[in-house]
Protein backbone atom coordinates (compact mmCIF):
# COMPACT_ATOMS: atom_id res chain seq x y z
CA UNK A 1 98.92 190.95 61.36
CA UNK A 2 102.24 188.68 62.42
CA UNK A 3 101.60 186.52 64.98
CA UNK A 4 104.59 187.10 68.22
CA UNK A 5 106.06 183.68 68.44
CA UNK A 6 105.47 181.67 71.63
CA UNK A 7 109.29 180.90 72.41
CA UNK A 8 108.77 177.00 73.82
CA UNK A 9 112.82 176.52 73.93
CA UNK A 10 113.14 179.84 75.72
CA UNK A 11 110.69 178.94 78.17
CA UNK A 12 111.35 175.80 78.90
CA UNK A 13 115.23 176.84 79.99
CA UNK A 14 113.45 179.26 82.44
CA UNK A 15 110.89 176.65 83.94
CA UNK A 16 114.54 174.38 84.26
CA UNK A 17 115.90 177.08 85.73
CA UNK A 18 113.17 177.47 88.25
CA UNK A 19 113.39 173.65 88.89
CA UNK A 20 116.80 173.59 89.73
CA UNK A 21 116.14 176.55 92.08
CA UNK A 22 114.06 174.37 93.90
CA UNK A 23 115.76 171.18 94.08
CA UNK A 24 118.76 173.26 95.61
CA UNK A 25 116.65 174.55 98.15
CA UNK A 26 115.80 171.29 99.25
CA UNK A 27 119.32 170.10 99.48
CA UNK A 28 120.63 172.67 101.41
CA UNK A 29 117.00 173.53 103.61
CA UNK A 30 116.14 169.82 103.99
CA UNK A 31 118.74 167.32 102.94
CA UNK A 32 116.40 165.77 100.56
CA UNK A 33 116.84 165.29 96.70
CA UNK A 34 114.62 164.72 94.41
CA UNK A 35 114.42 161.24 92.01
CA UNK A 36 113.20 160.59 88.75
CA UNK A 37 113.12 157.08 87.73
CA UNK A 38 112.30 156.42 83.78
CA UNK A 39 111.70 152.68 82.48
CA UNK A 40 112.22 151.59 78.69
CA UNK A 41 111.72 148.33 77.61
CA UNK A 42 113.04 147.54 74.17
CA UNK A 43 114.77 149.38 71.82
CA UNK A 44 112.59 151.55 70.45
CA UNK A 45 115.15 153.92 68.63
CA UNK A 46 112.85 157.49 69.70
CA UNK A 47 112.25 156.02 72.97
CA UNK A 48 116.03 155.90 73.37
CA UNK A 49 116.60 158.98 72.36
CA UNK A 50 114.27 160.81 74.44
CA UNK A 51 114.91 158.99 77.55
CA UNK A 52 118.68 159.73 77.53
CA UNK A 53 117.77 163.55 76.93
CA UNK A 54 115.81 163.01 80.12
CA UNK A 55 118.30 161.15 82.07
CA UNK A 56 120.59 164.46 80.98
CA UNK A 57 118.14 166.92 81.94
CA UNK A 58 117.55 165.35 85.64
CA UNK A 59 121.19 165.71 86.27
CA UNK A 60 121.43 169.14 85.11
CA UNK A 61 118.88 170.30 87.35
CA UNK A 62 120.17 168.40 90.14
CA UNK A 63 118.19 165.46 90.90
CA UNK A 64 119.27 161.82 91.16
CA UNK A 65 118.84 159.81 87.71
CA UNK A 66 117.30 156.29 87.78
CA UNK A 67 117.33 154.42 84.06
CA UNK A 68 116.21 150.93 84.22
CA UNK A 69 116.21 149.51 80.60
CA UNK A 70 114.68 146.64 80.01
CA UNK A 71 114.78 143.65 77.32
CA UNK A 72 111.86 143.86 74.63
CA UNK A 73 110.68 140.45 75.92
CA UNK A 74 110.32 141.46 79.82
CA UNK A 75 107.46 139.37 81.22
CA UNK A 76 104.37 141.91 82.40
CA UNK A 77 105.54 140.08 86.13
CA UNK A 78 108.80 141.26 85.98
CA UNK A 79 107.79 144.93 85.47
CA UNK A 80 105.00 144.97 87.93
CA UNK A 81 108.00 144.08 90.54
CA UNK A 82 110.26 146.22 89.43
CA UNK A 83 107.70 149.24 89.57
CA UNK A 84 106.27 148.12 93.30
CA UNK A 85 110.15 148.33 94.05
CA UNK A 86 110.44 151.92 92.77
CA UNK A 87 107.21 152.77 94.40
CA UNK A 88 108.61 151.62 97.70
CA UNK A 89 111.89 153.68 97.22
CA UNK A 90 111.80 156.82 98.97
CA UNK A 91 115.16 157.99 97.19
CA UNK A 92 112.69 157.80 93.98
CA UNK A 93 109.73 160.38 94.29
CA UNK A 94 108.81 160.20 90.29
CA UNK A 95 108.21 157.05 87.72
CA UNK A 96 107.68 157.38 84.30
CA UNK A 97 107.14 154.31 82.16
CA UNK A 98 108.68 155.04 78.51
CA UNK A 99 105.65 154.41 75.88
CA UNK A 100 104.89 152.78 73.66
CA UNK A 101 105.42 149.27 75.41
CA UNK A 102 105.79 145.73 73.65
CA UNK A 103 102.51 144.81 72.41
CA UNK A 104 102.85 141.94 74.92
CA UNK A 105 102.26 144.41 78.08
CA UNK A 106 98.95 145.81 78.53
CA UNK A 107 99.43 149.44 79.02
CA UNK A 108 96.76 150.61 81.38
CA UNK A 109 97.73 148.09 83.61
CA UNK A 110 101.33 149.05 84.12
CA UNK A 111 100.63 152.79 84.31
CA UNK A 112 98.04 152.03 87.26
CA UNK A 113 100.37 150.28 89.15
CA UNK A 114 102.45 152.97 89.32
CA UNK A 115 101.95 154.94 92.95
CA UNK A 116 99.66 158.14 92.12
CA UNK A 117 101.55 160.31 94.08
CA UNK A 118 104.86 159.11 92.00
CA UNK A 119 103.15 158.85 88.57
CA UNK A 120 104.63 162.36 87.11
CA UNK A 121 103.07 161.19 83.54
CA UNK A 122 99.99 161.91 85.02
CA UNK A 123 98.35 158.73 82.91
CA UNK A 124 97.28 157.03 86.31
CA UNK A 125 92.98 156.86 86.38
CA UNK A 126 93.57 158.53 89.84
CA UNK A 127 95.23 161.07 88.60
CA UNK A 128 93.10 161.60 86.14
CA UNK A 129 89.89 161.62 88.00
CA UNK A 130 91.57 163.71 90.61
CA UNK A 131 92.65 166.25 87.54
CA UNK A 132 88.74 165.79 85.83
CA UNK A 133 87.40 167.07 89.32
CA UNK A 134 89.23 170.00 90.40
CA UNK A 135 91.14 168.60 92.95
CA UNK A 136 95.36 168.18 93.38
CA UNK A 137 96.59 166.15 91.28
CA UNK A 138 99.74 164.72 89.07
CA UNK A 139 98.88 166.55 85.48
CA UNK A 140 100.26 165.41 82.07
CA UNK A 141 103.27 167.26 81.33
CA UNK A 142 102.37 168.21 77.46
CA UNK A 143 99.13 170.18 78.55
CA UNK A 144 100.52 171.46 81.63
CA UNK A 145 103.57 172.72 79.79
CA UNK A 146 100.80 174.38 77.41
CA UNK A 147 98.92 175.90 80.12
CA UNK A 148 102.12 177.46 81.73
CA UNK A 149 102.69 179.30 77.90
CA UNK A 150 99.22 180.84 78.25
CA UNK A 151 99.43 181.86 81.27
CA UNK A 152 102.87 183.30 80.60
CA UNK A 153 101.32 185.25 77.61
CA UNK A 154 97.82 186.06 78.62
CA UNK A 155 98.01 186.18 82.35
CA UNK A 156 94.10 185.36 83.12
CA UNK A 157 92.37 182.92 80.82
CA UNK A 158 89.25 183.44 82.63
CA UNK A 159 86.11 183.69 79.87
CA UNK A 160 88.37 183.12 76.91
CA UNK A 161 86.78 180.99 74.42
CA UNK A 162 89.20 177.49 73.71
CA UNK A 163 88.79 175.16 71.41
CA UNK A 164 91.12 171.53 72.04
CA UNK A 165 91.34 169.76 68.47
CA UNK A 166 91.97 166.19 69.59
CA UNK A 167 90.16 164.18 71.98
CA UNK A 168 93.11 161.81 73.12
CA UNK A 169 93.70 160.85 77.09
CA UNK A 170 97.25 162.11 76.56
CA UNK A 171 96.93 165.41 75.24
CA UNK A 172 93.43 166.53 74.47
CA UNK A 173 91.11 165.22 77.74
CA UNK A 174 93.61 166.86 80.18
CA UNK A 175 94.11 169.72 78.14
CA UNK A 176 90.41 170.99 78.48
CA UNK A 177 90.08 170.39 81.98
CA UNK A 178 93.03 172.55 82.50
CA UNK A 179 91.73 174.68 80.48
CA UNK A 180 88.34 174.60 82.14
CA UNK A 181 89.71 175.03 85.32
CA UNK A 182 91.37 178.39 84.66
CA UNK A 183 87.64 179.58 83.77
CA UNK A 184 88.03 179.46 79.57
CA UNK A 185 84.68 178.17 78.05
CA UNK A 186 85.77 175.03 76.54
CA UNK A 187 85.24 173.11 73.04
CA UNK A 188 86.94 169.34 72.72
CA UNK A 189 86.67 169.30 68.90
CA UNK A 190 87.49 166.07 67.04
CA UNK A 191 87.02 164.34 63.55
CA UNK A 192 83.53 164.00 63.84
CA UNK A 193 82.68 167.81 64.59
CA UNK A 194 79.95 169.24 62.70
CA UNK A 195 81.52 172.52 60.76
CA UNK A 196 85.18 172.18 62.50
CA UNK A 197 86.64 175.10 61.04
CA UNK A 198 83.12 177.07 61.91
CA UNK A 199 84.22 175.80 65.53
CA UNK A 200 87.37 176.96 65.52
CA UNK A 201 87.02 180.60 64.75
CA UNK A 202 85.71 181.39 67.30
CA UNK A 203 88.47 180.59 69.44
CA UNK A 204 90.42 183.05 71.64
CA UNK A 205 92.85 179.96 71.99
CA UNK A 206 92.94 176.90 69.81
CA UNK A 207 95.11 174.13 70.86
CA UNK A 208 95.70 171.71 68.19
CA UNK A 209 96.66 168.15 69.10
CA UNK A 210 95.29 165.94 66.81
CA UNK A 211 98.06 164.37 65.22
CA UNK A 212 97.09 165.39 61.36
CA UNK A 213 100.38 167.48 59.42
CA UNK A 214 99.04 171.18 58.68
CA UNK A 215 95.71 169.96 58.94
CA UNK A 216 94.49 173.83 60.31
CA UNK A 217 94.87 176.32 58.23
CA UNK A 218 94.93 180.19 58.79
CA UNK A 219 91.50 180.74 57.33
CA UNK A 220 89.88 178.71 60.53
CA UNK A 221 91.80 180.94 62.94
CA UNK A 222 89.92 184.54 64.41
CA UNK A 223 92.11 187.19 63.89
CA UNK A 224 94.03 187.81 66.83
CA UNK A 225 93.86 184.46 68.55
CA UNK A 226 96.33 182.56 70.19
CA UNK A 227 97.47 179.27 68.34
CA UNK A 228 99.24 176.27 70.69
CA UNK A 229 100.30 173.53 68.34
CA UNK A 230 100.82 170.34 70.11
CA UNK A 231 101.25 168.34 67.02
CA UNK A 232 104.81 166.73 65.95
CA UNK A 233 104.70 165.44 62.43
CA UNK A 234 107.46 164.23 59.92
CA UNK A 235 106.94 164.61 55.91
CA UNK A 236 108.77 164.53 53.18
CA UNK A 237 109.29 167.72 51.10
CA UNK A 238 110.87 169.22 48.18
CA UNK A 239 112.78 166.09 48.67
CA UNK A 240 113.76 166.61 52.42
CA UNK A 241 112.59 165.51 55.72
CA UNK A 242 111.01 168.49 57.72
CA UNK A 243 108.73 168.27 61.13
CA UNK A 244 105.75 170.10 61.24
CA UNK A 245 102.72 170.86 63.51
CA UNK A 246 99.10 170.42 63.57
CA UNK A 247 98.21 173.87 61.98
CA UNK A 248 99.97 175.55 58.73
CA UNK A 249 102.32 177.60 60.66
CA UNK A 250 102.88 180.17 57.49
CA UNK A 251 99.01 180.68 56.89
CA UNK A 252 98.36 180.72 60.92
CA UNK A 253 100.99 183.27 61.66
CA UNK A 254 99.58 185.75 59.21
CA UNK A 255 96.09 185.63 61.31
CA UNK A 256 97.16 184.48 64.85
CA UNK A 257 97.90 186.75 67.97
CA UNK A 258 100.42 184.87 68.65
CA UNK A 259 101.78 181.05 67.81
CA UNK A 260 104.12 178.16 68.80
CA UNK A 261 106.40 176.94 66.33
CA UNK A 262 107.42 173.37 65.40
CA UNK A 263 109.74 172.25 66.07
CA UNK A 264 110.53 174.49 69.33
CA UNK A 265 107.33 175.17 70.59
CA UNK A 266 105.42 172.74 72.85
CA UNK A 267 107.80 169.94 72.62
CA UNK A 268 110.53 171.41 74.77
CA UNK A 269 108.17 172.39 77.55
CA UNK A 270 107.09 168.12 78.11
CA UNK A 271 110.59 167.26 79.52
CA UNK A 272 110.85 170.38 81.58
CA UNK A 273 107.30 169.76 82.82
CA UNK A 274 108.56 166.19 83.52
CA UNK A 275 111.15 167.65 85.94
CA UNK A 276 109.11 169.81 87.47
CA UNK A 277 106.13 167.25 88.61
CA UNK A 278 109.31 165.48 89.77
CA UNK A 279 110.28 168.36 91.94
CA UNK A 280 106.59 168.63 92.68
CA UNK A 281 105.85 165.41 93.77
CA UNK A 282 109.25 165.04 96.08
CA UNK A 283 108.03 168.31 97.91
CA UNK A 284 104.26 166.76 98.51
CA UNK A 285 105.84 163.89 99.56
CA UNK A 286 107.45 165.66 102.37
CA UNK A 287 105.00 167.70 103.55
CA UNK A 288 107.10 170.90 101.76
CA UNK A 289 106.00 173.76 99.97
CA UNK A 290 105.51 173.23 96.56
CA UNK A 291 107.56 175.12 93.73
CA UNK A 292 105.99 178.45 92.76
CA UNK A 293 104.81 178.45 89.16
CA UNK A 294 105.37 175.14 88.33
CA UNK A 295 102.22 173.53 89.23
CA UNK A 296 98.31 173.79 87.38
């Protein structure tokens, strides 16, 4: 058996494409545009990376751009007011807070001072609670990003059996609930599972976000199953650089149903996911009908 590769590049153009639909429509129906406002303070060189790819991406779908970069040493004051000013901005309807911060800012604090409704991380303990009880809520845009691919290639994921390797608030947490609440019977497994790779085949879906480089090999998948790799890791070898995933892509692929690559799997679908809570969150904010598709 080959596993069919899960396309994350490919299907993150078409969830852009479905954002920009959107914002459109509210332009021309409504006069409104949507705004995405991202913070970095420092210089982390990834961080500045990322968030110009996300400044580019806004534009391109439409929406207004907001980058407020900020000196390493910013007081915790200073970015407390500058985030009650962007959640008093109706021309802004999402905030995202670049991570990691200066050790100097305490994290959890910053990210719950962030509105709920304009917190399109989805890191806010409202959010999260909302999310961890069934209810409407902002989701992390790495899960939700997986969920969309397994919908996309399964259709229902009711009484599937998923296993989440990872336990993390990020990734891991809000990637079983989701999970949960699209009916799969759910494992969080983590370092301290009894017989992990026991666990993990028997998995319809594994979803492997634990941080660890090839750390899942093909022998712990069940034939057939579908393999989301979440993980982003750089190693050296044969002398080279090279990013790889959680799960030994070569060995998985021989056993899996189907598989994500890395890079080009999952890591596409977080900024596109990013525009479309955006989109998401400017359309609940006016009362609007939300974009098909492109919520959990």
């Amino acid at each position: 058996m080959t596993a069919s590769v899960i396309d994350g590049k490919a299907f993150a153009a078409t969830v852009r494409s479905k954002v920009a639909a959107h914002v459109a429509r509210l332009k021309t129906d409504h006069n409104i545009t949507p705004g995405l406002a991202v913070v970095l303070v420092g210089e982390d060189p990834a961080s500045q990376v990322y968030v110009r790819s996300k400044g580019k991406m806004t534009v391109e779908v439409g929406m207004k751009s907001f980058e407020h970069k900020l000196d390493v040493e910013t007081s915790e004051t200073d970015l407390l007011a500058l985030i009650d000013t962007l959640n008093n901005d109706p021309e802004v309807h999402g905030i995202l807070v670049q991570l990691p911060l200066p050790d100097h800012l305490d994290s959890d604090l910053v990210i719950n001072s962030i509105d709920p409704a304009k917190d399109v991380d989805g890191f806010h303990i409202s959010n999260v609670g909302l999310l961890g009880t069934g209810q409407k809520s902002m989701v992390p845009c790495t899960p939700l990003g997986c969920l969309m691919m397994l919908r996309d290639h399964h259709g229902s994921l009711s009484g599937k059996n998923a296993v989440v390797i990872g336990r993390s608030n990020i990734v891991g947490k809000p990637m079983a609930q989701l999970l949960l609440n699209d009916s799969c019977t759910v494992t969080i497994a983590h370092s301290r599972t009894a017989d992990l790779p026991g666990v993990v085949r028997q998995a319809d879906i594994v979803v492997a976000a634990v941080g660890r480089p090839e750390m899942v090999p093909g022998d712990w998948i069940k034939p057939g199953a579908t393999v989301i790799d979440v993980g982003i890791n750089r190693i050296e070898r044969d002398g080279k650089n090279k990013l790889v995933g959680d799960v030994d892509y070569a060995s998985c692929a021989e056993v899996a149903g189907a598989i994500t690559p890395v890079p080009g799997g999952v890591g596409p679908m977080t900024i596109a996911c990013l525009l479309a809570n955006t989109v998401t969150a400017c359309s609940r904010a006016n009362g609007l009908v939300e974009p098909e598709g492109l919520t959990a």
